[in-house]
PDB file of N, CA and C in Angstrom:
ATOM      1  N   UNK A   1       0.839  -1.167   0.000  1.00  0.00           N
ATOM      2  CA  UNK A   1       0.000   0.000   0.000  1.00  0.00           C
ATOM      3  C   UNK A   1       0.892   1.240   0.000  1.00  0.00           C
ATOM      4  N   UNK A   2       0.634   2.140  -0.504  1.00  0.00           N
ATOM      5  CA  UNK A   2       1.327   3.323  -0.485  1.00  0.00           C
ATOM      6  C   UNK A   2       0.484   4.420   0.019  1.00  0.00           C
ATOM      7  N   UNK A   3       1.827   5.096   1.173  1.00  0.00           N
ATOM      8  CA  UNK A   3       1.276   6.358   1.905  1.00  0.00           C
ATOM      9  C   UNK A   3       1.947   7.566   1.379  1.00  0.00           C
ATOM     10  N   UNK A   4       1.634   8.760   2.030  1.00  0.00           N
ATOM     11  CA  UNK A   4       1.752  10.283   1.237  1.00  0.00           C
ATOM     12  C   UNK A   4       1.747  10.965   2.564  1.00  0.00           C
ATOM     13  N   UNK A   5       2.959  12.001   2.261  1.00  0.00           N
ATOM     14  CA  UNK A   5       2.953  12.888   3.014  1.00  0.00           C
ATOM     15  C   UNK A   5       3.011  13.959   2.238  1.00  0.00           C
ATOM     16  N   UNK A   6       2.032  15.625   2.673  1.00  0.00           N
ATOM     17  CA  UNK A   6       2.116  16.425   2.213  1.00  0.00           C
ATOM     18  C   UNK A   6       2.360  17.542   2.557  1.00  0.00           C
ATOM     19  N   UNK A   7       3.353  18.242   2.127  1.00  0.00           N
ATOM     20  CA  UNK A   7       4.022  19.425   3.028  1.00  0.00           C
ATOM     21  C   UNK A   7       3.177  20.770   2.078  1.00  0.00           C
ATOM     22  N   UNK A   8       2.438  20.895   2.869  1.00  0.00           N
ATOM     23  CA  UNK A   8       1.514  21.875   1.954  1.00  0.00           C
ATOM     24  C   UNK A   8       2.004  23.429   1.749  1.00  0.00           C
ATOM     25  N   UNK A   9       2.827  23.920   2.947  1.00  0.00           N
ATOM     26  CA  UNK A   9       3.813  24.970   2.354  1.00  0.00           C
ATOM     27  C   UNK A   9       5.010  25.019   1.143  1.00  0.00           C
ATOM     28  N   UNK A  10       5.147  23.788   1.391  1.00  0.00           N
ATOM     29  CA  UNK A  10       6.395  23.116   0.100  1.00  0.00           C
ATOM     30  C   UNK A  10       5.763  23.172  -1.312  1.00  0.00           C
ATOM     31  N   UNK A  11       4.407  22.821  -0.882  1.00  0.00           N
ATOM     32  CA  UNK A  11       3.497  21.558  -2.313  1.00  0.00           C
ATOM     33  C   UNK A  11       4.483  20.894  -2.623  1.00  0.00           C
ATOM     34  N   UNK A  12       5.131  19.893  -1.822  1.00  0.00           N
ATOM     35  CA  UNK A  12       5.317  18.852  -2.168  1.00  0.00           C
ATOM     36  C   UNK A  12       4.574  17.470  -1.453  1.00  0.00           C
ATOM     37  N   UNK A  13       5.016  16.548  -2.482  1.00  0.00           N
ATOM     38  CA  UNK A  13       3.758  15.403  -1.870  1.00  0.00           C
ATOM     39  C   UNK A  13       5.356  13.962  -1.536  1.00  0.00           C
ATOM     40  N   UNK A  14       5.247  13.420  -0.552  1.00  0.00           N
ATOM     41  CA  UNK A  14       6.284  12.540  -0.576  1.00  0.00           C
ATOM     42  C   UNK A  14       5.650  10.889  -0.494  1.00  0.00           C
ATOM     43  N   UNK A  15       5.444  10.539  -1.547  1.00  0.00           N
ATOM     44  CA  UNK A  15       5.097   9.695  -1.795  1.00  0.00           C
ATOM     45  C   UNK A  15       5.873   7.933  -1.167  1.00  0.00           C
ATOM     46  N   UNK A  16       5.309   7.054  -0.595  1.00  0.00           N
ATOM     47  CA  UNK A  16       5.799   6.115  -0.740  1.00  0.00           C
ATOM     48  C   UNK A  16       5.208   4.875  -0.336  1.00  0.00           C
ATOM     49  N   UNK A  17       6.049   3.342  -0.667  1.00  0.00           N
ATOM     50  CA  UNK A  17       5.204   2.021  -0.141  1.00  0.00           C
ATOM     51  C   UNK A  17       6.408   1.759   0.354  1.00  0.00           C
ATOM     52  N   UNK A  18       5.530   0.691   1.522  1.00  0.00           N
ATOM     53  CA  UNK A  18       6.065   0.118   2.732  1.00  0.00           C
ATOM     54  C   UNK A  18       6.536  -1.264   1.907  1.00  0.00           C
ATOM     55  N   UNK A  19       7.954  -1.874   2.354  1.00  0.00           N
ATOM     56  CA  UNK A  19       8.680  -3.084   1.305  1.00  0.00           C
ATOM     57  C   UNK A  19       8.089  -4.302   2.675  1.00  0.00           C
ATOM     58  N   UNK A  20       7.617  -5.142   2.146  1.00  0.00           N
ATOM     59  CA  UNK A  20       7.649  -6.663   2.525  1.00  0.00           C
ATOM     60  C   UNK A  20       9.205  -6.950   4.152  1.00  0.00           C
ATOM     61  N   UNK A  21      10.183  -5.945   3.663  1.00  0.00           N
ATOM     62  CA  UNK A  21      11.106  -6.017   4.924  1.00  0.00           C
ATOM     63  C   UNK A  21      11.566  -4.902   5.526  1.00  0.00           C
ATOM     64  N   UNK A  22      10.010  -4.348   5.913  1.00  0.00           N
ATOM     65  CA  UNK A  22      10.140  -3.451   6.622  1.00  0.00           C
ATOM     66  C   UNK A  22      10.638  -2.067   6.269  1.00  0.00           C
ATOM     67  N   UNK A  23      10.969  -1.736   5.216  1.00  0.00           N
ATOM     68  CA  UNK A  23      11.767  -0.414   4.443  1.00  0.00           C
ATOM     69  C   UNK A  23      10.945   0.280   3.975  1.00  0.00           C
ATOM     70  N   UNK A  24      10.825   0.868   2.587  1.00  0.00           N
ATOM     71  CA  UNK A  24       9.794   1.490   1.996  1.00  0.00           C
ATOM     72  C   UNK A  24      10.885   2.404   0.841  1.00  0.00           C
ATOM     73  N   UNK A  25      10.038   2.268  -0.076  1.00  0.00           N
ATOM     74  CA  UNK A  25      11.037   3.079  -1.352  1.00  0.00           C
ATOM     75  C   UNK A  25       9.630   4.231  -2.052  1.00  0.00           C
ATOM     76  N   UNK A  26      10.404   5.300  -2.450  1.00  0.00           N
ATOM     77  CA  UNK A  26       9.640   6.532  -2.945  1.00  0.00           C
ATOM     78  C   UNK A  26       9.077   5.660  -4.398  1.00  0.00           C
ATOM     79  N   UNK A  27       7.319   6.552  -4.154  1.00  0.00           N
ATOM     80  CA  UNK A  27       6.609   5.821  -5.814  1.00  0.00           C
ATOM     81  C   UNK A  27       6.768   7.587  -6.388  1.00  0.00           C
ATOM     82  N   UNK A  28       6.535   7.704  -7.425  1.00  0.00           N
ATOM     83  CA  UNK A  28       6.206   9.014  -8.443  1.00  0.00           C
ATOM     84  C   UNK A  28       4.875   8.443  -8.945  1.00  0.00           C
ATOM     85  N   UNK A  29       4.209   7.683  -8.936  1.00  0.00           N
ATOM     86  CA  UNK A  29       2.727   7.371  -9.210  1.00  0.00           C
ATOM     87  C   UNK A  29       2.031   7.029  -8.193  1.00  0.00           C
ATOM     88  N   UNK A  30       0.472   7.036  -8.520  1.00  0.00           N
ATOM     89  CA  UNK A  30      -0.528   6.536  -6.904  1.00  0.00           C
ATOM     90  C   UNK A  30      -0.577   5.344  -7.106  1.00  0.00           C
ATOM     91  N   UNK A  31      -0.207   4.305  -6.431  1.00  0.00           N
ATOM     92  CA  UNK A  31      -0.688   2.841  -6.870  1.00  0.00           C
ATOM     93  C   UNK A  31      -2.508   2.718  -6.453  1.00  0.00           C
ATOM     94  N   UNK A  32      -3.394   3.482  -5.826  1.00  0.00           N
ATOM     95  CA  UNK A  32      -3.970   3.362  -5.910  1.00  0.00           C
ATOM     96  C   UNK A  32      -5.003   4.089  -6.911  1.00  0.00           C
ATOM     97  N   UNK A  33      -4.529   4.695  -7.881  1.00  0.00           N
ATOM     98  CA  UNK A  33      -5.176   5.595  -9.154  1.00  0.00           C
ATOM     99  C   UNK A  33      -3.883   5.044  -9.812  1.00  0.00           C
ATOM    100  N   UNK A  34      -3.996   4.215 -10.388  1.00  0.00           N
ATOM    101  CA  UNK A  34      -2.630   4.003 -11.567  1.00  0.00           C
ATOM    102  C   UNK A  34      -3.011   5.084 -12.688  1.00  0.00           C
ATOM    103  N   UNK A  35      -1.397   5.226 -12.704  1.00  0.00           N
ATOM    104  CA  UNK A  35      -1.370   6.641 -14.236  1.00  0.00           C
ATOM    105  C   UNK A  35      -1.347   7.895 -13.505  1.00  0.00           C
ATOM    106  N   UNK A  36      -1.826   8.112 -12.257  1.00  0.00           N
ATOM    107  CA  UNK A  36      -1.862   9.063 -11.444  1.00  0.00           C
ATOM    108  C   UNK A  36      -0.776   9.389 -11.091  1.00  0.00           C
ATOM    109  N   UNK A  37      -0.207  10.751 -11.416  1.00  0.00           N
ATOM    110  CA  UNK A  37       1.446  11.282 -11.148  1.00  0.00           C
ATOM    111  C   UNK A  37       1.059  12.006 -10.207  1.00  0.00           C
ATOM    112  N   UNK A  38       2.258  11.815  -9.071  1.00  0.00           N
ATOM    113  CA  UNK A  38       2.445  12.769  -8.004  1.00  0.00           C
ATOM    114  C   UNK A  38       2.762  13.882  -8.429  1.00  0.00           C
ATOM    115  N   UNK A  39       3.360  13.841  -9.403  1.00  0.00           N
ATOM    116  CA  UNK A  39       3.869  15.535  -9.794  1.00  0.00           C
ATOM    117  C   UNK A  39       2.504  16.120 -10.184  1.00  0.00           C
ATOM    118  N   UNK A  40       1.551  15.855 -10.666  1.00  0.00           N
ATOM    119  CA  UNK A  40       0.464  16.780 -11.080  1.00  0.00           C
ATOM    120  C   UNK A  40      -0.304  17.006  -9.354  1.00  0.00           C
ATOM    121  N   UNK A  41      -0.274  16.066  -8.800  1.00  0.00           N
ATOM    122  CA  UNK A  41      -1.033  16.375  -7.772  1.00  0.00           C
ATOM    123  C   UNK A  41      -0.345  17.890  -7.057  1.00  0.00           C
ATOM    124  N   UNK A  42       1.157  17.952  -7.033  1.00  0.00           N
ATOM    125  CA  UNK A  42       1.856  18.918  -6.810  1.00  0.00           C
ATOM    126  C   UNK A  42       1.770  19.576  -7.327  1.00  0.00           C
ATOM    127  N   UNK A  43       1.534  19.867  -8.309  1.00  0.00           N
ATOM    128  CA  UNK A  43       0.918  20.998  -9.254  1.00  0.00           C
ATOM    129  C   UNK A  43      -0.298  21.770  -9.328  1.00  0.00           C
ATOM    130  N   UNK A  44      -1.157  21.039  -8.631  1.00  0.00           N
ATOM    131  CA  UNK A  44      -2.839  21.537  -8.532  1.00  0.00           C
ATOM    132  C   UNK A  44      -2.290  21.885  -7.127  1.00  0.00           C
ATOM    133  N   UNK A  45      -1.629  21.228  -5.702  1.00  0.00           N
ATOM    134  CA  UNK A  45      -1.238  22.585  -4.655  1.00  0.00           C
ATOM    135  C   UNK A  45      -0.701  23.387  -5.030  1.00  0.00           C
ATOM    136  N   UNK A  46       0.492  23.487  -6.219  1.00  0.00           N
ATOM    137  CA  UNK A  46       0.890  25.049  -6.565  1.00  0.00           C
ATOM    138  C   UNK A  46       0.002  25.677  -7.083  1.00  0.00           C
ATOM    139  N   UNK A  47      -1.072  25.678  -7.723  1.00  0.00           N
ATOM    140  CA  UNK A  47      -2.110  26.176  -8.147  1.00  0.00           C
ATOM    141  C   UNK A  47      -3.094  26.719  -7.490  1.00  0.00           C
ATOM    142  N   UNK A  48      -3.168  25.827  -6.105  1.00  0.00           N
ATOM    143  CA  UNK A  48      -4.225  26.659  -5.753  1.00  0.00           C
ATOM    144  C   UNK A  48      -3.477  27.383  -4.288  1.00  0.00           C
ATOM    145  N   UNK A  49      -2.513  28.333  -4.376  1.00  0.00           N
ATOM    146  CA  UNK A  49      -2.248  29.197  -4.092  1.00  0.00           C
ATOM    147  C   UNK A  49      -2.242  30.535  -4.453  1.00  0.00           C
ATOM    148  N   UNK A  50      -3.030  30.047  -6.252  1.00  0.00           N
ATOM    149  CA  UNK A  50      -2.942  31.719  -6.443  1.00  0.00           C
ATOM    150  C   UNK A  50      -4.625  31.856  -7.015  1.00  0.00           C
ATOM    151  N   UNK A  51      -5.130  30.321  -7.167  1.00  0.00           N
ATOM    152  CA  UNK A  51      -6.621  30.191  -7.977  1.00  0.00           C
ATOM    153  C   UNK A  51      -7.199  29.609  -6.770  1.00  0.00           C
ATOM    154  N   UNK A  52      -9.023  29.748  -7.251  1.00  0.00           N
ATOM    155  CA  UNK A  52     -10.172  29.185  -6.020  1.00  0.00           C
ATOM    156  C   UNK A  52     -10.091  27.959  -6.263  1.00  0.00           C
ATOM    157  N   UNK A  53     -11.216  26.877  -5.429  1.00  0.00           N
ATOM    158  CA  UNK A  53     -10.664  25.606  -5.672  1.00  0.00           C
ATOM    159  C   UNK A  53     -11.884  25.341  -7.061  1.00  0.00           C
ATOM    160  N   UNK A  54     -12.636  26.027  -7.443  1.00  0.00           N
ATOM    161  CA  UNK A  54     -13.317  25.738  -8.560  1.00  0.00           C
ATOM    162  C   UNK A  54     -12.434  25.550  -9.876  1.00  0.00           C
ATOM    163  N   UNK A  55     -11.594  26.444  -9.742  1.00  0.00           N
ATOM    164  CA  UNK A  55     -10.811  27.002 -10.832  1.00  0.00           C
ATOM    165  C   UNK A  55      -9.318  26.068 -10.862  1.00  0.00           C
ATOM    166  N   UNK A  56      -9.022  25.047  -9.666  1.00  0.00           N
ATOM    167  CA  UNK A  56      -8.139  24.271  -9.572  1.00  0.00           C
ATOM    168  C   UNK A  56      -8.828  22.950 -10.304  1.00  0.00           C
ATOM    169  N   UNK A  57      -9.814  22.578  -9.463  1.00  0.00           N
ATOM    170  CA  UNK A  57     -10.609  21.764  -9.795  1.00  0.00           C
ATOM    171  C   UNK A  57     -10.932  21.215 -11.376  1.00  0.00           C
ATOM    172  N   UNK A  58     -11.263  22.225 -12.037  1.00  0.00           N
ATOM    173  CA  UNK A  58     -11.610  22.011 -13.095  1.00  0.00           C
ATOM    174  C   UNK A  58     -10.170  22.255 -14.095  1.00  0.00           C
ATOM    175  N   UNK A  59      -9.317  22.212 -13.355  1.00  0.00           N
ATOM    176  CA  UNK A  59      -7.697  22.177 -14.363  1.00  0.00           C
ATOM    177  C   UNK A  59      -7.645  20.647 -14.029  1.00  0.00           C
ATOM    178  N   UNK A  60      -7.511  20.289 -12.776  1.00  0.00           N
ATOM    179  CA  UNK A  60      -7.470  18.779 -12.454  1.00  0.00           C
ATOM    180  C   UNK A  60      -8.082  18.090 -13.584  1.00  0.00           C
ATOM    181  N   UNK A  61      -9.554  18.379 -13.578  1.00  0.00           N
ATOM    182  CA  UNK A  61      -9.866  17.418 -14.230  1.00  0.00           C
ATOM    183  C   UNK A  61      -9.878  17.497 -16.050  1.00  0.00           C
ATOM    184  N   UNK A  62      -9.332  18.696 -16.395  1.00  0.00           N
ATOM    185  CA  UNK A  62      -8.858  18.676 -17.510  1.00  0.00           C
ATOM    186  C   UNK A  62      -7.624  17.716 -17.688  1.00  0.00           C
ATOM    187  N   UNK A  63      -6.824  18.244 -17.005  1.00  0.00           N
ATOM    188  CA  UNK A  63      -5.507  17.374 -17.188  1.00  0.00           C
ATOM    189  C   UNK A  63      -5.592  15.897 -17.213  1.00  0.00           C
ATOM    190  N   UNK A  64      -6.770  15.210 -16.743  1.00  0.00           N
ATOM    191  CA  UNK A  64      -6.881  14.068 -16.428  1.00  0.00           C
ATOM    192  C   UNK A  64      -7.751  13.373 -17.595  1.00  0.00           C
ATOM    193  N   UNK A  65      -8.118  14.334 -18.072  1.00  0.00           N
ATOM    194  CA  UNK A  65      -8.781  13.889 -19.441  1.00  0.00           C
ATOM    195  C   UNK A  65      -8.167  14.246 -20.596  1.00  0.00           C
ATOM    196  N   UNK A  66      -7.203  14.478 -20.683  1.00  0.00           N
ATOM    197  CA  UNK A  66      -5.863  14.869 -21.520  1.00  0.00           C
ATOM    198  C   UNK A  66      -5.117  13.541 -21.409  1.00  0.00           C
ATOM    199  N   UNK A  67      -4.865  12.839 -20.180  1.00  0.00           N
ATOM    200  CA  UNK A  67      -4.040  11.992 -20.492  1.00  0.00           C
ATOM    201  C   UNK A  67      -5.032  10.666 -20.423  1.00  0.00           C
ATOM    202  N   UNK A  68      -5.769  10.551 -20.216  1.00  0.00           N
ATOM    203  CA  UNK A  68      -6.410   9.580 -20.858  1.00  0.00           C
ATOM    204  C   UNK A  68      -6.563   9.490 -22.037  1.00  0.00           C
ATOM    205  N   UNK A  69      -7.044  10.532 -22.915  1.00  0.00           N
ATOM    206  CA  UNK A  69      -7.167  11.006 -24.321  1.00  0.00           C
ATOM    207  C   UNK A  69      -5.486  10.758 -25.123  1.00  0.00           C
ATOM    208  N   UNK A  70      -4.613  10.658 -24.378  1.00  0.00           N
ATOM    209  CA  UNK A  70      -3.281  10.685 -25.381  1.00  0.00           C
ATOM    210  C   UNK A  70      -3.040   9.393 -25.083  1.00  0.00           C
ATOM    211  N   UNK A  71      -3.387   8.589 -23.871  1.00  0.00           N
ATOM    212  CA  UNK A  71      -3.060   7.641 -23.473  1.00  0.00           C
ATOM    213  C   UNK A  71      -4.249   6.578 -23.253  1.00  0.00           C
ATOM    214  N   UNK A  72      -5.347   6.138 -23.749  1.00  0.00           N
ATOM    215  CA  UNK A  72      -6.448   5.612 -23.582  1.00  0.00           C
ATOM    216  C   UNK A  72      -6.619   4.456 -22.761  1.00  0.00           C
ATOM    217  N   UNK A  73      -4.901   4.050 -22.901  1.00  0.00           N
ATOM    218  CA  UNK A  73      -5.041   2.275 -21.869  1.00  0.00           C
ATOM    219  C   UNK A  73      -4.382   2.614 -20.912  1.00  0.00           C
ATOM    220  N   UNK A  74      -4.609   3.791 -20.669  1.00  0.00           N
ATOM    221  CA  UNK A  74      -3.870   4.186 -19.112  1.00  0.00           C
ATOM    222  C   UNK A  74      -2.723   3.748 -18.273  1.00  0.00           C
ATOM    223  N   UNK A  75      -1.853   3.146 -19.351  1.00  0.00           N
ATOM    224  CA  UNK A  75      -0.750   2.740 -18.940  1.00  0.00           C
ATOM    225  C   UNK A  75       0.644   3.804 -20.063  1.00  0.00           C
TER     226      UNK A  75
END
């Protein structure tokens, strides 16, 4: 399973999964939204520091229908 920490003054998101021996190594994707980049999620907190969340919101979900659209098998 993979957990997230988010330093919301940073917008950064620190992504990671816990290893079978006890460790844990950084993901750059959500394993639970595959195709889902941490970097965009970091990007909609840099965003909505200067936009409302309507106006974040609806970039989100542009972007997300952009890469489905370039990428259809979501891999």
């Amino acid at each position: 399973m993979g957990n997230w920490i988010v330093d919301v003054k940073k917008t950064e998101i620190i992504a990671f999964e816990m290893m079978s021996n006890g460790g844990s190594r950084r993901i750059r994707e959500s394993m639970r939204l595959p195709g889902l980049a941490i970097g965009l999620l970091e990007m909609g907190l840099e965003r909505d520091r200067t936009s409302d969340n309507t106006t974040v919101g609806t970039w989100f979900l542009a972007q997300l229908q952009n890469s489905s659209t370039t990428n259809p098998s979501g891999e």
